[in-house]
Protein backbone atom coordinates (compact mmCIF):
# COMPACT_ATOMS: atom_id res chain seq x y z
CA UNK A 1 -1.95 67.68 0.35
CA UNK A 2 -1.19 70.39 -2.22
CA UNK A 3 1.65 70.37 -4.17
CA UNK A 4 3.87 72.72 -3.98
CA UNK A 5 4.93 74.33 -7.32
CA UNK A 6 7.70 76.88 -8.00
CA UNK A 7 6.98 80.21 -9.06
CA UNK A 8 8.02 79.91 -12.86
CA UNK A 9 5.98 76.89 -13.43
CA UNK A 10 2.63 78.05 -11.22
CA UNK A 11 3.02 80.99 -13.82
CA UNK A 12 2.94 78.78 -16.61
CA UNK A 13 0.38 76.47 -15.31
CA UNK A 14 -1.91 79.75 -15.13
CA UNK A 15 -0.87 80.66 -18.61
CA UNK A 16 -1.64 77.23 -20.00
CA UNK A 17 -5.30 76.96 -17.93
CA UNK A 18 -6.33 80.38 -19.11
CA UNK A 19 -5.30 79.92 -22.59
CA UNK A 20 -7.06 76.67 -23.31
CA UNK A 21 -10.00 77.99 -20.95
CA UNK A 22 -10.23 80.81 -23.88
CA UNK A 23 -9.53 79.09 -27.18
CA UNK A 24 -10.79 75.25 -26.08
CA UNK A 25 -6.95 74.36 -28.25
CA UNK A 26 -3.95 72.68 -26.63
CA UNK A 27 -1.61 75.12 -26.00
CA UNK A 28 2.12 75.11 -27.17
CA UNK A 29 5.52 76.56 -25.73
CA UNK A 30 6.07 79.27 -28.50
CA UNK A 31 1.99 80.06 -28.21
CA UNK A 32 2.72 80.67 -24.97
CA UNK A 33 6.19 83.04 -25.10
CA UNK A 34 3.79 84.99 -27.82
CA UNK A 35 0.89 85.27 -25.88
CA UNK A 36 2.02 85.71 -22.50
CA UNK A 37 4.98 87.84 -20.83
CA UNK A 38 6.68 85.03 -19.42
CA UNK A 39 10.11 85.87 -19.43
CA UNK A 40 11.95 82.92 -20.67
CA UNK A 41 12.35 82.10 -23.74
CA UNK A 42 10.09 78.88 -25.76
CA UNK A 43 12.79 76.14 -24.80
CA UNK A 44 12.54 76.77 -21.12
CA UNK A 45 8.61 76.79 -21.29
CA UNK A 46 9.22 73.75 -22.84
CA UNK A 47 10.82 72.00 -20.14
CA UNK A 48 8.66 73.39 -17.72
CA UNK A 49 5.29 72.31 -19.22
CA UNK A 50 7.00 68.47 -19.76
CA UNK A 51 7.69 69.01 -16.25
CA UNK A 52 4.66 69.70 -15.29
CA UNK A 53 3.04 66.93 -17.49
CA UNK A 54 5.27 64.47 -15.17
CA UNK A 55 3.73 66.37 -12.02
CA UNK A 56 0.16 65.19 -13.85
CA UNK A 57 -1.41 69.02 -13.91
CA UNK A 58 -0.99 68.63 -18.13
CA UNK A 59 -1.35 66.28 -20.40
CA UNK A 60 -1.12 66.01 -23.63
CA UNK A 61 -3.49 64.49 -26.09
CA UNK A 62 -1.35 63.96 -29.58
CA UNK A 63 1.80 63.40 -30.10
CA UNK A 64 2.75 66.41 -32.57
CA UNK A 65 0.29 68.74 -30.29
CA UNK A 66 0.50 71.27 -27.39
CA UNK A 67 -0.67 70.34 -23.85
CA UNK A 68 -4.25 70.66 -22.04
CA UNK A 69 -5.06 70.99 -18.36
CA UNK A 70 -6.09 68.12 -16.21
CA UNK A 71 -8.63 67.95 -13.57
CA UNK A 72 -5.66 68.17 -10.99
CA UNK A 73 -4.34 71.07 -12.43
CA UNK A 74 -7.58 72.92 -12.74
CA UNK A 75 -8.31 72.31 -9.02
CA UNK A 76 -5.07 73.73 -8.18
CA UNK A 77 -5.81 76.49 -10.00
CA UNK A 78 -9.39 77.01 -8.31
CA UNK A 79 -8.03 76.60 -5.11
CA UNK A 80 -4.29 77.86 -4.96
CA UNK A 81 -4.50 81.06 -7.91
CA UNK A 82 -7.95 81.97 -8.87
CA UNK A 83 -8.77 84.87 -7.13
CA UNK A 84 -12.64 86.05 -6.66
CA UNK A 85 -12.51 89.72 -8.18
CA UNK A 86 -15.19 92.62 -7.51
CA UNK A 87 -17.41 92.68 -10.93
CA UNK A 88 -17.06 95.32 -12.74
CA UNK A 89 -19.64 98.58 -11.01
CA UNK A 90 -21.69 98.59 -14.51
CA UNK A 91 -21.99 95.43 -14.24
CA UNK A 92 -23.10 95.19 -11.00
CA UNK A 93 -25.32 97.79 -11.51
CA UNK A 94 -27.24 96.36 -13.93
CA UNK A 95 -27.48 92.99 -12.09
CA UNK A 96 -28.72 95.22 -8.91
CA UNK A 97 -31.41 96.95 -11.39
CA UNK A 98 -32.50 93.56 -13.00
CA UNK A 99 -33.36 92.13 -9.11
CA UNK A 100 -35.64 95.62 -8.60
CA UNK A 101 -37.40 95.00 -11.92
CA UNK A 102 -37.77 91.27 -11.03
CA UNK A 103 -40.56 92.36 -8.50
CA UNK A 104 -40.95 90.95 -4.67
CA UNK A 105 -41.94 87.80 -4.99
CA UNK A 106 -39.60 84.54 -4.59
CA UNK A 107 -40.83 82.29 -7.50
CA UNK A 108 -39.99 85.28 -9.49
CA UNK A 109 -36.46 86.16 -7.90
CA UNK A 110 -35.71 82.20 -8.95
CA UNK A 111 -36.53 82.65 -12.30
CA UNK A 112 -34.83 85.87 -12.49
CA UNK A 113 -31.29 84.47 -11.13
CA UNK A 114 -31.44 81.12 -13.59
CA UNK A 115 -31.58 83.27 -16.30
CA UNK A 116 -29.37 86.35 -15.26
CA UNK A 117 -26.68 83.70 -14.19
CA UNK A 118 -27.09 81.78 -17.85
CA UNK A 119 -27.04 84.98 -19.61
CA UNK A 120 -23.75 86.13 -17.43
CA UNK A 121 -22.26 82.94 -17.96
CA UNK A 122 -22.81 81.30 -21.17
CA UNK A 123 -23.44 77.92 -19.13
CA UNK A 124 -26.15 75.99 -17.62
CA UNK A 125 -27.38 77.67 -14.70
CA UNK A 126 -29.70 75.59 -11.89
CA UNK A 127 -31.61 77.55 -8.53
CA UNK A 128 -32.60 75.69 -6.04
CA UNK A 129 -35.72 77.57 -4.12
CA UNK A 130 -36.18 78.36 -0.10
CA UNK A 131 -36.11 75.20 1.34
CA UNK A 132 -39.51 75.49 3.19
CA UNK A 133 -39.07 73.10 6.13
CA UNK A 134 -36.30 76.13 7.74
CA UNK A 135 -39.11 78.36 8.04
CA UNK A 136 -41.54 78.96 10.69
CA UNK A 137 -45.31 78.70 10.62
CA UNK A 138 -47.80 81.84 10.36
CA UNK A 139 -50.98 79.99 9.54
CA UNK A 140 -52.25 76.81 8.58
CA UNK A 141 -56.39 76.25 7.41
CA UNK A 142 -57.67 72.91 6.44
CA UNK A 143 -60.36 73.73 3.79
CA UNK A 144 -62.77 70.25 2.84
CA UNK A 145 -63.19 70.00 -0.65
CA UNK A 146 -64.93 66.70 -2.51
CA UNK A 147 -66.32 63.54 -0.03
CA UNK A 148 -63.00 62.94 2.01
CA UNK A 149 -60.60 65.35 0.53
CA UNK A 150 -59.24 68.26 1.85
CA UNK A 151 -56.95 71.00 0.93
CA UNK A 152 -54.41 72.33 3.73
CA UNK A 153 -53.39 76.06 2.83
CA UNK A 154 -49.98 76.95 4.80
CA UNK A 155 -47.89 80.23 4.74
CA UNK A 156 -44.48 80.80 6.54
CA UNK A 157 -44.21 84.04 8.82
CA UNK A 158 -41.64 84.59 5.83
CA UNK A 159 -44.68 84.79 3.48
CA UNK A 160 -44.60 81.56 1.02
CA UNK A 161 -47.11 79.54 0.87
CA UNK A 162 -47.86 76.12 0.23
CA UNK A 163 -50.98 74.70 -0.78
CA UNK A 164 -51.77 70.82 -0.36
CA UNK A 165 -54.43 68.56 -1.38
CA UNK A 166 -54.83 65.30 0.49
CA UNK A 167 -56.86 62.20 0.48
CA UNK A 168 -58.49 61.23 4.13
CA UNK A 169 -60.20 58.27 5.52
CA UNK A 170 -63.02 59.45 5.90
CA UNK A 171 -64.98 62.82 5.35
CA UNK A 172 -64.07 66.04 6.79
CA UNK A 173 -67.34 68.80 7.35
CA UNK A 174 -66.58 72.35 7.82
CA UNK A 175 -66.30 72.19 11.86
CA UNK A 176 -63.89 69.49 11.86
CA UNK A 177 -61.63 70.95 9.60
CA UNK A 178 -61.60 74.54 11.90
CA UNK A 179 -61.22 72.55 14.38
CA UNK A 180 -58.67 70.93 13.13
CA UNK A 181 -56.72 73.83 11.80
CA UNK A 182 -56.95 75.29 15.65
CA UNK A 183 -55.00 72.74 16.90
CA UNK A 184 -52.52 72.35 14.24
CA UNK A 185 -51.93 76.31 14.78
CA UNK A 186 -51.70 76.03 18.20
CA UNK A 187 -49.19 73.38 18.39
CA UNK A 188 -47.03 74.98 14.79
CA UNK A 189 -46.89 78.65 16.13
CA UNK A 190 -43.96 79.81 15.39
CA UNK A 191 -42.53 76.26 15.27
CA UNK A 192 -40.54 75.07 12.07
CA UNK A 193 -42.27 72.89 9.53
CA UNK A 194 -38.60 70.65 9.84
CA UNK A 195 -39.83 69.79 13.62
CA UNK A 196 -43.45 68.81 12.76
CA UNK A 197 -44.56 65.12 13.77
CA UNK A 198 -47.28 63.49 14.53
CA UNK A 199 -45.67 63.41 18.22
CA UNK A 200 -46.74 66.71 19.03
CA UNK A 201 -50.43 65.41 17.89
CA UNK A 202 -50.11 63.52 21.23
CA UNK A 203 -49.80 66.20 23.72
CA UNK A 204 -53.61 67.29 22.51
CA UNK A 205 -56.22 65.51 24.48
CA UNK A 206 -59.36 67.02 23.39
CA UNK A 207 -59.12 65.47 19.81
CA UNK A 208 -61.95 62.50 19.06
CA UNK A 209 -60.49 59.37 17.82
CA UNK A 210 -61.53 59.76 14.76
CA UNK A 211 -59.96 63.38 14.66
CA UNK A 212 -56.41 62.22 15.91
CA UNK A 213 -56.59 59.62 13.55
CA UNK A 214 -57.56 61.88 10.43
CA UNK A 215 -54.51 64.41 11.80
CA UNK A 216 -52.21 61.23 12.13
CA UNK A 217 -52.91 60.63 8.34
CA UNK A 218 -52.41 64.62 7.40
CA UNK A 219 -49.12 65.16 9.37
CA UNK A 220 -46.72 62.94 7.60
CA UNK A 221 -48.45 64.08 4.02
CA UNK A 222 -47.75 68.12 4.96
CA UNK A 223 -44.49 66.89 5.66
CA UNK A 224 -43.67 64.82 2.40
CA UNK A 225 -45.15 67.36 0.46
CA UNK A 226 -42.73 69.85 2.28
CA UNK A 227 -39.81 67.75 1.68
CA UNK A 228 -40.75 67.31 -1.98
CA UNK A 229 -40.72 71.15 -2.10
CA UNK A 230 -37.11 70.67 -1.00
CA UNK A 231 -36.29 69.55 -4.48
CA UNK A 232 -37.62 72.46 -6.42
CA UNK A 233 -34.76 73.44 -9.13
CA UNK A 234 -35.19 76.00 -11.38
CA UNK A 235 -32.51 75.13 -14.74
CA UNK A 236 -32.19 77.54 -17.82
CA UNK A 237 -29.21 77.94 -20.37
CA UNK A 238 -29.44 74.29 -21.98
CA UNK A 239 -28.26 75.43 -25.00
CA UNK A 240 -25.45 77.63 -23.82
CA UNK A 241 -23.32 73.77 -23.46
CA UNK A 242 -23.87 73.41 -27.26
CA UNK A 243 -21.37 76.14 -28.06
CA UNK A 244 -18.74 74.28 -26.38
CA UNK A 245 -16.93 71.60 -28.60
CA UNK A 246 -16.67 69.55 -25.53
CA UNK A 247 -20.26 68.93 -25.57
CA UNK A 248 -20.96 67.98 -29.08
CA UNK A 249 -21.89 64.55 -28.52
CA UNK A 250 -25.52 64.19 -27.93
CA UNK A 251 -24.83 61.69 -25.32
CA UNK A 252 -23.52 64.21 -22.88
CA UNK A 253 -26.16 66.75 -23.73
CA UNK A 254 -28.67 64.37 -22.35
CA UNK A 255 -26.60 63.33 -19.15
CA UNK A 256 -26.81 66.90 -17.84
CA UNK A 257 -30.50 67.09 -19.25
CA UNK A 258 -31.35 63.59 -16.88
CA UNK A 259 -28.96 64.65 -14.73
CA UNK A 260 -31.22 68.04 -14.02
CA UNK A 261 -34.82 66.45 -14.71
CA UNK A 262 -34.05 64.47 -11.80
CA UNK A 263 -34.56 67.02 -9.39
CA UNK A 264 -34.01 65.08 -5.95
CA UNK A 265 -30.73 64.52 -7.47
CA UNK A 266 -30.02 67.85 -8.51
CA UNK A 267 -30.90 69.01 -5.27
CA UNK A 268 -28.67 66.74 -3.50
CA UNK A 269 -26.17 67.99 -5.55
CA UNK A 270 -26.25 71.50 -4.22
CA UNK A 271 -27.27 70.97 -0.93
CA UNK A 272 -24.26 68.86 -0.49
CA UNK A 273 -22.37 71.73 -2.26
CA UNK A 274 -23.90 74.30 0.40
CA UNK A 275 -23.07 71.60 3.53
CA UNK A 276 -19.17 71.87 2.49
CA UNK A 277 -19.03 75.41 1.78
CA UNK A 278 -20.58 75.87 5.42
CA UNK A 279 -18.31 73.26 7.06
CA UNK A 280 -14.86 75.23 5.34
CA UNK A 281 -16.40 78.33 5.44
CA UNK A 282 -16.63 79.34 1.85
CA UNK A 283 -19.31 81.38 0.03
CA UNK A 284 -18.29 79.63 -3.31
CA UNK A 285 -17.89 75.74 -4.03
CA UNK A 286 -16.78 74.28 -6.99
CA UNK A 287 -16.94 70.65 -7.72
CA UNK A 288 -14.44 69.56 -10.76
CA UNK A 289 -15.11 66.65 -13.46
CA UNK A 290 -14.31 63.40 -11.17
CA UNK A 291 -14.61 65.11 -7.89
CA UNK A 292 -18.78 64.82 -8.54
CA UNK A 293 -20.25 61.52 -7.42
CA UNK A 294 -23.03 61.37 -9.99
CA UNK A 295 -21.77 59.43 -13.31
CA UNK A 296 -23.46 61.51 -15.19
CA UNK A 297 -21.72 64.81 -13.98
CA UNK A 298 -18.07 63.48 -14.69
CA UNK A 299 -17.62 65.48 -17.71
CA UNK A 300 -18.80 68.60 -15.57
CA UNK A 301 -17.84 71.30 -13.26
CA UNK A 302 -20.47 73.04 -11.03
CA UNK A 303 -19.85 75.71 -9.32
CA UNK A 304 -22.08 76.81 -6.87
CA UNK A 305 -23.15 79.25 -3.70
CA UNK A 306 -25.91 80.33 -1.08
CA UNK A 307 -28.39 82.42 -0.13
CA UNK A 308 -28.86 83.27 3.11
CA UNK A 309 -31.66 84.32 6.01
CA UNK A 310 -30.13 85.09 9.26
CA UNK A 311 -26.96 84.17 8.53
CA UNK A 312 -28.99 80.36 7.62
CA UNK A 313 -28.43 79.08 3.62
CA UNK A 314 -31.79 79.23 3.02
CA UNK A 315 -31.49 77.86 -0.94
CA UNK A 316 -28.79 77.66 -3.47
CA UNK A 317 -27.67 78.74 -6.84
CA UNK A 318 -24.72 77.85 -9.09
CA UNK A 319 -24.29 77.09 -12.86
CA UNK A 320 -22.61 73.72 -14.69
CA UNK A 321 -20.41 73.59 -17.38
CA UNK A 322 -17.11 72.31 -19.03
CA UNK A 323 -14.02 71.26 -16.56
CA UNK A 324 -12.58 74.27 -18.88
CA UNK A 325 -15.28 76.83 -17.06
CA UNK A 326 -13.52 80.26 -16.60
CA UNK A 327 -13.79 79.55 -11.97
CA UNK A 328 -12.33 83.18 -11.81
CA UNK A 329 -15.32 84.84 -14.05
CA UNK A 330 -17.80 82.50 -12.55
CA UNK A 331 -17.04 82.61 -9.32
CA UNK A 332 -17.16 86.39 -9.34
CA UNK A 333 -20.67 86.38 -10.94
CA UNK A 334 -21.83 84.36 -8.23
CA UNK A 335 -20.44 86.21 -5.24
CA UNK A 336 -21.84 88.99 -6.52
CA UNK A 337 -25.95 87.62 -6.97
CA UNK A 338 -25.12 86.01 -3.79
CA UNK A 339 -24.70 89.27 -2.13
CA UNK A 340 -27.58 91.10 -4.45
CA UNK A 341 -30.00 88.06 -2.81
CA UNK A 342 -28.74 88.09 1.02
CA UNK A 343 -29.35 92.00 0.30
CA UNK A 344 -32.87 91.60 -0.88
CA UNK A 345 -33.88 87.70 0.75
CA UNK A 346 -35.51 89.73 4.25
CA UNK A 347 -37.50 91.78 1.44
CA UNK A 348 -38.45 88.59 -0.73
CA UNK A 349 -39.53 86.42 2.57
CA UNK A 350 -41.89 89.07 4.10
C-alpha cells in the first residue's frame, strides 16, 4: 500500500531525490530553499524532511549532515511522481538516424542499442537478443560433416538463423541426413521451435530404427542449443559505473561484472522484468536496490523494457546503475528505443 504524502512534503521529497540524484551529496534544508522554489522558508523544510525521515523515505547518514533518499522513497518517486517525458525531437532524431545507419541485421541492431543506451545514459547498459524458441520455422537441413557428426542449419520465417553442430551415435551419409531434414521440415512447418519434441518424431512411421533413434538424439540437442540462445546478452558501458562515487569499491565493480558474465542469470533477470511489465501492463520496469533477488544486484537499480513482434516481447533491453539513477531520464530513453525497435523489429526479422 502506498503511502499517502501531503502535497508540501511529496514536493520536497522530489526536491531532495533530484538533488542528490544530481550532485551524489546529502542534501540540506537551506540547500534546498536556495535551490528550489519551495515556498516556505528553511525551518519548515526542516521539519518536513525530519518528518519524512520518521516516514523512512530519508535518512540521514551523519549527524552534522543533510539527508539522502532511501530505497522506499526512490520507489515512491518511480512510481507515484516520475513522469515518462517525450525526448527531446533532436534527440530522437538522431537515435532514429543511428538505427538506419546500424544496417538490417539483428546481431547488429543489439550491438547498436547496448551502446546507444550506454552512451545516452552514462550507465551499464545489457540487450537481451530475439528469443529464438517464439519464432516459427522456415527451413531446417542436416548437413554430415566428420564420421558421426553433423551440422543442423535452421532459419526462422523471421530470417535468423542458427547453426548447430552435434555429436550422433552413429554415422550419418548424405541420404540420411536429406532424409532426415524432410521429415523434420515436414513436421516444424510453420511450427514454433518452443513446441518441438521428440513427440512429434512419433507420429512419423516411415523412419528406420536407427533413423528415429539418431532424430531422438538430435531433437532435445536443437532444443538446448535453442534455449541456450535464450541467454544471449549483449552488456557495454562497464566503465560508465566508475564515475559514480557509489561504485568505487572494486568489490561492487566485480558483482555487476559476475553478475552480467553469468548470462542465464542476467537473462532471468530481464525476462522476469518483461513477465511483470506484461502482467501490469507497463512498457517500463524498474527494479530498485533490495527489490532485486540476486545478492549481487542489491546495490543496483535496473531499469528495463521490451521489444516487441506482433504485439509478443520478443527480447529485452534496459541499463543498470546506482539506486540514485535519474528513472525520469532513463525511463524516457528507453521508451523511446523501445518504440524506434517495435518500429523497425518487422524490418530486422524478415
Amino acid at each position: 500500500m502506498v503511502s499517502i504524502i501531503k502535497p508540501r512534503k511529496k514536493k520536497i521529497l522530489e526536491a531532495v531525490i533530484r538533488d542528490y540524484i544530481n550532485t551524489a551529496e546529502p542534501v540540506g534544508s537551506r540547500t534546498l530553499s536556495r535551490r528550489y522554489d519551495l515556498g516556505v522558508s528553511p525551518a519548515t523544510i526542516r521539519n518536513e524532511m525530519s518528518d519524512l525521515e520518521e516516514m523512512g523515505y530519508l535518512m540521514q547518514p551523519h549527524t552534522s549532515s543533510g539527508r539522502i533518499p532511501t530505497q522506499k522513497a526512490y520507489r515512491y518517486y518511480v512510481d507515484e511522481i516520475m513522469q515518462i517525458k517525450k525526448l527531446a525531437e533532436t534527440m530522437r532524431r538522431d537515435i532514429h538516424k543511428g538505427y538506419l545507419q546500424a544496417g538490417q541485421e539483428i546481431e547488429s541492431a543489439v550491438s547498436h542499442t547496448a551502446n546507444v543506451l550506454s552512451t545516452l545514459t552514462n550507465y551499464t547498459a545489457v540487450v537481451l537478443a530475439p528469443r529464438v524458441s517464439r519464432f516459427n520455422c522456415k527451413h531446417l537441413q542436416i548437413i554430415p560433416l566428420i564420421r558421426n557428426r553433423v551440422l543442423v542449419v535452421m532459419v526462422t520465417i523471421e530470417g535468423i538463423a542458427k547453426n548447430i553442430e552435434v555429436n550422433l551415435s552413429a554415422e550419418v551419409d548424405d541420404a540420411m541426413a536429406l532424409k532426415m531434414s524432410n521429415v523434420l521440415n515436414s513436421i516444424l512447418k510453420d511450427v514454433a521451435f518452443q513446441n518441438f519434441g521428440t513427440d512429434l518424431i512419433d507420429s512419423i512411421s516411415e523412419l528406420t530404427p536407427v533413423e528415429k533413434q539418431l532424430l531422438d538424439e538430435l531433437v532435445p540437442t536443437i532444443r538446448d542449443a535453442l534455449l541456450e540462445s535464450e541467454t544471449d546478452v549483449t552488456a557495454s558501458g562497464f566503465k560508465n559505473l566508475l564515475n559514480y562515487p557509489e561504485f568505487n569499491s572494486v568489490d561492487k565493480i566485480k558483482n555487476l561484472v559476475d553478475v552480467v558474465e553469468a548470462k542465464p542469470l542476467l537473462a532471468k533477470v530481464m525476462i522476469d522484468g518483461a513477465e511483470k511489465d506484461e502482467h501490469n501492463n507497463r512498457v517500463i520496469h524498474v527494479s530498485i536496490g533490495d527489490e532485486n533477488d540476486n545478492q549481487h544486484l542489491k546495490e543496483f537499480s535496473i531499469i528495463t523494457s521490451t521489444y516487441e513482434r506482433e504485439g509478443l516481447p520478443v527480447g529485452a533491453f534496459g541499463v543498470i546503475g546506482p539506486t540514485r539513477m535519474n528513472y525520469s531520464q532513463v525511463s524516457s530513453i528507453l521508451d523511446a528505443i523501445r518504440e524506434e525497435l517495435n518500429a523497425n523489429i518487422m524490418k530486422l526479422l524478415k
